[in-house]
N, C-alpha and C. Protein backbone atom coordinates (compact mmCIF):
# COMPACT_ATOMS: atom_id res chain seq x y z
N UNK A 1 0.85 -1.16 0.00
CA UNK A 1 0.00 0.00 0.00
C UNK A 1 0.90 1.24 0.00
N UNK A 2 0.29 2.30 -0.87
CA UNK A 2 1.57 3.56 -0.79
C UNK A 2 1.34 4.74 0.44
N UNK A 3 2.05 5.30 0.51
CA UNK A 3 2.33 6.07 1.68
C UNK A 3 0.70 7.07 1.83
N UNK A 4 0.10 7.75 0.41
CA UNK A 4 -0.85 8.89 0.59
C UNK A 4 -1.89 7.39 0.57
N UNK A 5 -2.05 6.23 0.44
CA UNK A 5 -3.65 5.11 0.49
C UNK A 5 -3.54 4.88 2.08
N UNK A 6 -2.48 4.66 2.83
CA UNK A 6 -2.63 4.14 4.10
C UNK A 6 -2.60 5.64 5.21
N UNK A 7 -2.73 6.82 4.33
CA UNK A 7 -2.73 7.95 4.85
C UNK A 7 -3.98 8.10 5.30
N UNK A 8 -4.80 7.86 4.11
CA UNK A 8 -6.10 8.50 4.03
C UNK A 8 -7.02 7.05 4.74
N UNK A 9 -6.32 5.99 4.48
CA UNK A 9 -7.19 4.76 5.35
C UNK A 9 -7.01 4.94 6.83
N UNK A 10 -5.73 5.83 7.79
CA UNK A 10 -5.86 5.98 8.73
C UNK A 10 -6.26 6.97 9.25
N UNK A 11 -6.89 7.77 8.69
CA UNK A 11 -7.39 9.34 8.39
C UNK A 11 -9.51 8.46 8.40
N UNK A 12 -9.83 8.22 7.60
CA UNK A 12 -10.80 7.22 7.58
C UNK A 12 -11.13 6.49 8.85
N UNK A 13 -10.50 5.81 9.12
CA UNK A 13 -10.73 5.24 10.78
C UNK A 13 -11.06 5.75 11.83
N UNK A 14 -9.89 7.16 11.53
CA UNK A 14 -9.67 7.47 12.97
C UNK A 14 -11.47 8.31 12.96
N UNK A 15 -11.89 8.54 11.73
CA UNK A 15 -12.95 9.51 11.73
C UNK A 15 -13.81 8.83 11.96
N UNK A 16 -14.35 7.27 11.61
CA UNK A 16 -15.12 6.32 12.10
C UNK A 16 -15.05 5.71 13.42
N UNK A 17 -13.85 6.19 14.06
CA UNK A 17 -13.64 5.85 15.61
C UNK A 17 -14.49 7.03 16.21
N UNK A 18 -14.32 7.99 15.92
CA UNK A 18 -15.04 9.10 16.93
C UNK A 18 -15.91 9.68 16.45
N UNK A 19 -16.84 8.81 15.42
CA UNK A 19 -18.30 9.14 14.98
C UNK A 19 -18.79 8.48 15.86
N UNK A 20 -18.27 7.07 15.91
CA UNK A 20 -18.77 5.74 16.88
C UNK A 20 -19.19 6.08 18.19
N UNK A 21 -17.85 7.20 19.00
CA UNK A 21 -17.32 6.70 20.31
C UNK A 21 -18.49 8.39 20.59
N UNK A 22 -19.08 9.15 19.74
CA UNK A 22 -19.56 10.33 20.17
C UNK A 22 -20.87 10.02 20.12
N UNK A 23 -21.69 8.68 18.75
CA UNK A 23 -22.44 8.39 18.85
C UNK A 23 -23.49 7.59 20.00
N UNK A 24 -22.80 6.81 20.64
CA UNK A 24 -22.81 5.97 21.63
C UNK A 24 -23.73 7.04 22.61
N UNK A 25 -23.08 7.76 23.58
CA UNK A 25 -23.40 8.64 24.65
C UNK A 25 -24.31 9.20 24.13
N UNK A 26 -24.56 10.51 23.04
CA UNK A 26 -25.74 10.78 22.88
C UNK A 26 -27.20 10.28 22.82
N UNK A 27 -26.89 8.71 22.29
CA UNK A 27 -27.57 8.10 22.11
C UNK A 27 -28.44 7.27 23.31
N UNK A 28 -27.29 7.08 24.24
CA UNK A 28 -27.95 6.79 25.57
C UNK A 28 -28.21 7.91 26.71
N UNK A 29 -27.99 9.09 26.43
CA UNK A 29 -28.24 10.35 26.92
C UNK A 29 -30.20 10.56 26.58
N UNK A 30 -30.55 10.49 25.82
CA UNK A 30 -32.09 10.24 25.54
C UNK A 30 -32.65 9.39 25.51
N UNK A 31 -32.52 8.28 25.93
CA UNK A 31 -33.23 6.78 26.68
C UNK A 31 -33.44 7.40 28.17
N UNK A 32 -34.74 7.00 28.22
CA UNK A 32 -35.45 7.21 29.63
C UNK A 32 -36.21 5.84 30.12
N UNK A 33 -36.06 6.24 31.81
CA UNK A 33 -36.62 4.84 32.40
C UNK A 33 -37.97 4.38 32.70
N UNK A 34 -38.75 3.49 32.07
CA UNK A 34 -39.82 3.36 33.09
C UNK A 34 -39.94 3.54 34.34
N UNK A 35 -40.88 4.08 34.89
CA UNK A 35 -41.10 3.95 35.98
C UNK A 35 -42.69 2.76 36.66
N UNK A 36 -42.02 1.90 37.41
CA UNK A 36 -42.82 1.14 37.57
C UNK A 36 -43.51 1.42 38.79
N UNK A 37 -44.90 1.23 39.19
CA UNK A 37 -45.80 1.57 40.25
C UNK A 37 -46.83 0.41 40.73
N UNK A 38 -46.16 0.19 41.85
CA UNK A 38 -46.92 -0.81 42.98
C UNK A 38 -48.13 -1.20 43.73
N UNK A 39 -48.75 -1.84 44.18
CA UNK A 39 -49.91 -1.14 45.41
C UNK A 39 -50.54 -2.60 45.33
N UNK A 40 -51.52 -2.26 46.21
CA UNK A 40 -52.67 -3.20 46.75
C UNK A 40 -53.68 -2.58 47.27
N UNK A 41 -55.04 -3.03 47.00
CA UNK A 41 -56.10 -2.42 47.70
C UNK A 41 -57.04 -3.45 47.53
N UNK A 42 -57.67 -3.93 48.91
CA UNK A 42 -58.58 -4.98 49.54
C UNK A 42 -57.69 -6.14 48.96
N UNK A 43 -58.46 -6.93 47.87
CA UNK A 43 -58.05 -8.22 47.79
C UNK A 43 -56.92 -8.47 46.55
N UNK A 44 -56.76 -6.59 45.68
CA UNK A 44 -56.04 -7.15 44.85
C UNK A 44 -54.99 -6.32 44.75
N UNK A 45 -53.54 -6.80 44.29
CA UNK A 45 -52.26 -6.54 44.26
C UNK A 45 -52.24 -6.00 43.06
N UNK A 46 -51.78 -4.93 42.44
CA UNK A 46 -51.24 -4.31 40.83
C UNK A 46 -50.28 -4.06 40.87
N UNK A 47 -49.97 -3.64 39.57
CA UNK A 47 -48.55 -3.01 39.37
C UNK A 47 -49.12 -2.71 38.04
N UNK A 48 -48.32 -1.40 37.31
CA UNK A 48 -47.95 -0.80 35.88
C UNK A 48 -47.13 -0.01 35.97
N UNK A 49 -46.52 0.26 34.49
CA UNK A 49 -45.80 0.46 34.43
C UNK A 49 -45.72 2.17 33.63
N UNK A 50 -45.32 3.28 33.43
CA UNK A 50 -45.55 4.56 32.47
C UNK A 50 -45.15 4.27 31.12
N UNK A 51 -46.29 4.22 30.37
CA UNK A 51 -46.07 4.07 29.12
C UNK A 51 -46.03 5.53 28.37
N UNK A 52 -45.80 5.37 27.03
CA UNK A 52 -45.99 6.50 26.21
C UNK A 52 -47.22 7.54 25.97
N UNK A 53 -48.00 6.30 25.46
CA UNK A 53 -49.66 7.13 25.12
C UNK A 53 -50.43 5.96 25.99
N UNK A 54 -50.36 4.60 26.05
CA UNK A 54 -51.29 3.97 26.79
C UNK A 54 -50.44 3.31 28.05
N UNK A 55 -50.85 2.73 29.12
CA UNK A 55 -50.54 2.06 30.39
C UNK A 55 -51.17 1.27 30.25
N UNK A 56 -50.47 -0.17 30.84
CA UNK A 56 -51.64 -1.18 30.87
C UNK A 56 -51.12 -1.50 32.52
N UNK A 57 -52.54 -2.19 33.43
CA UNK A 57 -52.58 -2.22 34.57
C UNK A 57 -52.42 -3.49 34.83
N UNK A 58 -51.67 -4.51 35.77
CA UNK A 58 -51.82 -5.98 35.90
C UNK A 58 -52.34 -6.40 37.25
N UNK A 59 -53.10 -6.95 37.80
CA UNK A 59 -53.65 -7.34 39.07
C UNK A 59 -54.27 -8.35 39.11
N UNK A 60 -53.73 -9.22 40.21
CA UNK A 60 -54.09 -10.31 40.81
C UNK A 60 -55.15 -10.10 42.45
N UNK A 61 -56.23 -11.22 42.00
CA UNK A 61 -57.40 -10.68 42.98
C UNK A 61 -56.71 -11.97 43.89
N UNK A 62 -56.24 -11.88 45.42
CA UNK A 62 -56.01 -12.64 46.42
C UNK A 62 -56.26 -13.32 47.32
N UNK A 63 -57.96 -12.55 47.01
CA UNK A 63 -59.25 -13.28 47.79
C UNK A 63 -59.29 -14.84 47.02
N UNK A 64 -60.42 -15.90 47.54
CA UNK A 64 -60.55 -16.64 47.21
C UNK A 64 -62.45 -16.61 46.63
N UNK A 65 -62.87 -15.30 47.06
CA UNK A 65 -63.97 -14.68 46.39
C UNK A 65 -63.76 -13.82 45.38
N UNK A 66 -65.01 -13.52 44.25
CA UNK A 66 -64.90 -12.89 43.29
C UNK A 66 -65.26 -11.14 43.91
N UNK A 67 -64.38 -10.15 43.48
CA UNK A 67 -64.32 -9.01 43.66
C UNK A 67 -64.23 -8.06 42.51
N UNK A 68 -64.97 -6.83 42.91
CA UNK A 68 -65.12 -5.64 41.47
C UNK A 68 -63.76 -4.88 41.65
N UNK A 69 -62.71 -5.05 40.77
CA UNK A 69 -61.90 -4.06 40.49
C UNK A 69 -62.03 -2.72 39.72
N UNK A 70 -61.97 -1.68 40.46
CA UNK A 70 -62.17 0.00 39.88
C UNK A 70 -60.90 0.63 39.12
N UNK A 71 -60.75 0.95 37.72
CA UNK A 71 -59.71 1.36 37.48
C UNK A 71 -59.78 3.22 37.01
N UNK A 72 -59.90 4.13 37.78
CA UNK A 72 -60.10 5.79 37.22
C UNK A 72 -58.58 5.91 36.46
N UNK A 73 -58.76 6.22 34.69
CA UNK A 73 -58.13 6.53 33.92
C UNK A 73 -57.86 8.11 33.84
N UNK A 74 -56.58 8.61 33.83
CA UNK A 74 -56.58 10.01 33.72
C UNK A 74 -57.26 10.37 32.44
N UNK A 75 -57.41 9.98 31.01
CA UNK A 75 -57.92 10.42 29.70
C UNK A 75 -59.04 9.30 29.50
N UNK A 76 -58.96 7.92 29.48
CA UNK A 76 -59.97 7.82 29.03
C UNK A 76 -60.85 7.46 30.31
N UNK A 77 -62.09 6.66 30.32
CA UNK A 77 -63.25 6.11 31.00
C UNK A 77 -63.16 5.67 31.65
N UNK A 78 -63.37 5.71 33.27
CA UNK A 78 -63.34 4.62 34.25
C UNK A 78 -64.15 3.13 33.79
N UNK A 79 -63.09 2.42 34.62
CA UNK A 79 -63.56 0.54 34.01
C UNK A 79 -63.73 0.02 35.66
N UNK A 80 -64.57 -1.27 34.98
CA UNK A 80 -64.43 -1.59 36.37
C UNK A 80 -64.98 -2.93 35.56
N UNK A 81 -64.46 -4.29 36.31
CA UNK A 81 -64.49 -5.72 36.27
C UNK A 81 -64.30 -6.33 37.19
N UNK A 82 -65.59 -7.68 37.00
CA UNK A 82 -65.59 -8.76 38.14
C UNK A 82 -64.14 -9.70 37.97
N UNK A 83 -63.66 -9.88 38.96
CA UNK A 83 -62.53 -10.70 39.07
C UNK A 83 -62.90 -11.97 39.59
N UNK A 84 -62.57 -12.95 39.45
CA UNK A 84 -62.94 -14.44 40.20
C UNK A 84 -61.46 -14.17 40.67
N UNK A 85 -62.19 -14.99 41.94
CA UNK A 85 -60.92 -15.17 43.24
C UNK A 85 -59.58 -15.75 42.98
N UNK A 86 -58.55 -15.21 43.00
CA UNK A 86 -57.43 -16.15 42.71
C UNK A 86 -56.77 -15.56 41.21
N UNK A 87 -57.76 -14.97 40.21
CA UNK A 87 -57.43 -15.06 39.31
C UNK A 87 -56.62 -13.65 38.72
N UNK A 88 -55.76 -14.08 37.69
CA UNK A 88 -55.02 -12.33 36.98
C UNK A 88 -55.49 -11.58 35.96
N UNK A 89 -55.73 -10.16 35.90
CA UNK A 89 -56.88 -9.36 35.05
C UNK A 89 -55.47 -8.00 35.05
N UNK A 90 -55.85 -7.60 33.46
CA UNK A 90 -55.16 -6.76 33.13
C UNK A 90 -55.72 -5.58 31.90
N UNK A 91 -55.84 -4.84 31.90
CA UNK A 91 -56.43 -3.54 31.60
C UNK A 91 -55.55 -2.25 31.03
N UNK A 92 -55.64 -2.02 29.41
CA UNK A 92 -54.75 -1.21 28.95
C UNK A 92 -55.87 0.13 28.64
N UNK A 93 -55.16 1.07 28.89
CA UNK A 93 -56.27 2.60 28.44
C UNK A 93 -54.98 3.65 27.63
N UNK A 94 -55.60 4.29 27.27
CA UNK A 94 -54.86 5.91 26.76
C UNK A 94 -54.43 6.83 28.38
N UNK A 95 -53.46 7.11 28.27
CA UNK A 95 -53.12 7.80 30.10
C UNK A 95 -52.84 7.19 30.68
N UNK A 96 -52.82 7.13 32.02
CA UNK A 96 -52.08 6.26 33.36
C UNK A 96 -53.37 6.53 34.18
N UNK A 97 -53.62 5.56 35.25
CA UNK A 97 -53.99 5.44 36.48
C UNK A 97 -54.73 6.35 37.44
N UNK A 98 -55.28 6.67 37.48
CA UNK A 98 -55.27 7.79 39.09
C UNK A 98 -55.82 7.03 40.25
N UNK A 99 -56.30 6.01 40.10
CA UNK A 99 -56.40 5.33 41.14
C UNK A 99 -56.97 3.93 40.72
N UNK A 100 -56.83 3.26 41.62
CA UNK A 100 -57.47 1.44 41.38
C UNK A 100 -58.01 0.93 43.28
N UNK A 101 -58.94 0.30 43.26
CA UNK A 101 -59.77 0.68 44.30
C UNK A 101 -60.42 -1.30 44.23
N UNK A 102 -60.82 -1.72 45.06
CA UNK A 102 -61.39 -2.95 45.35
C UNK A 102 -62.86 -2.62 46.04
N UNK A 103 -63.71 -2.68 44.72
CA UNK A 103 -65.42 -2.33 45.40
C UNK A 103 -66.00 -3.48 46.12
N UNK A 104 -65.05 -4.50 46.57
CA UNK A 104 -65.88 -5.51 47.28
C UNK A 104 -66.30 -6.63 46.28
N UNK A 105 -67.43 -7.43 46.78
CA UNK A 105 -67.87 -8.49 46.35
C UNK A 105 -68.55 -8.20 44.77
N UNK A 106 -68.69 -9.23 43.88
CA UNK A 106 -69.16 -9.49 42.82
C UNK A 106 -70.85 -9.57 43.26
């Protein structure tokens, strides 16, 4: 190889080294974390997680009776579903949460 080809091939590199090494950080500089959110109320345990445009809610009813789970959506419609005892129910809307509530018996 002549002196000006291995010039410009290490000239080349070095410029693909620190496109790489600048790309990297920016790139993980704008990745953000979920934040995940806990709780329990009467018989059932949830968790979700902050999504973009929708949240979905996961909860397990702990009773061994069937119970009404309340879910108040910040944007869309409050929901609410019979749970059989024991069993896992999960619920996606537009917005997050403002509260989840155990109305008691079926």
């Amino acid at each position: 190889m002549s002196i000006t080809k291995r010039a410009i091939a290490v000239v080349t590199g070095t410029a693909a080294v620190a496109i790489m090494t600048t790309a990297g950080p920016a790139a993980a500089a704008t990745a953000t974390t979920m934040s995940t959110h806990r709780g329990t109320s009467g018989c059932f345990s949830w968790s979700c997680a902050d999504g973009n445009v929708t949240t979905a809610v996961y909860s397990h009813n702990t009773c061994s009776s069937a119970h009404k789970i309340h879910i108040s959506w910040s944007v869309a419609a409050d929901y609410e579903q019979c749970v059989a005892g024991g069993a896992h129910f999960n619920s996606r809307a537009v917005g997050g949460p403002t509260a989840i509530k155990d109305y008691g018996r079926c």
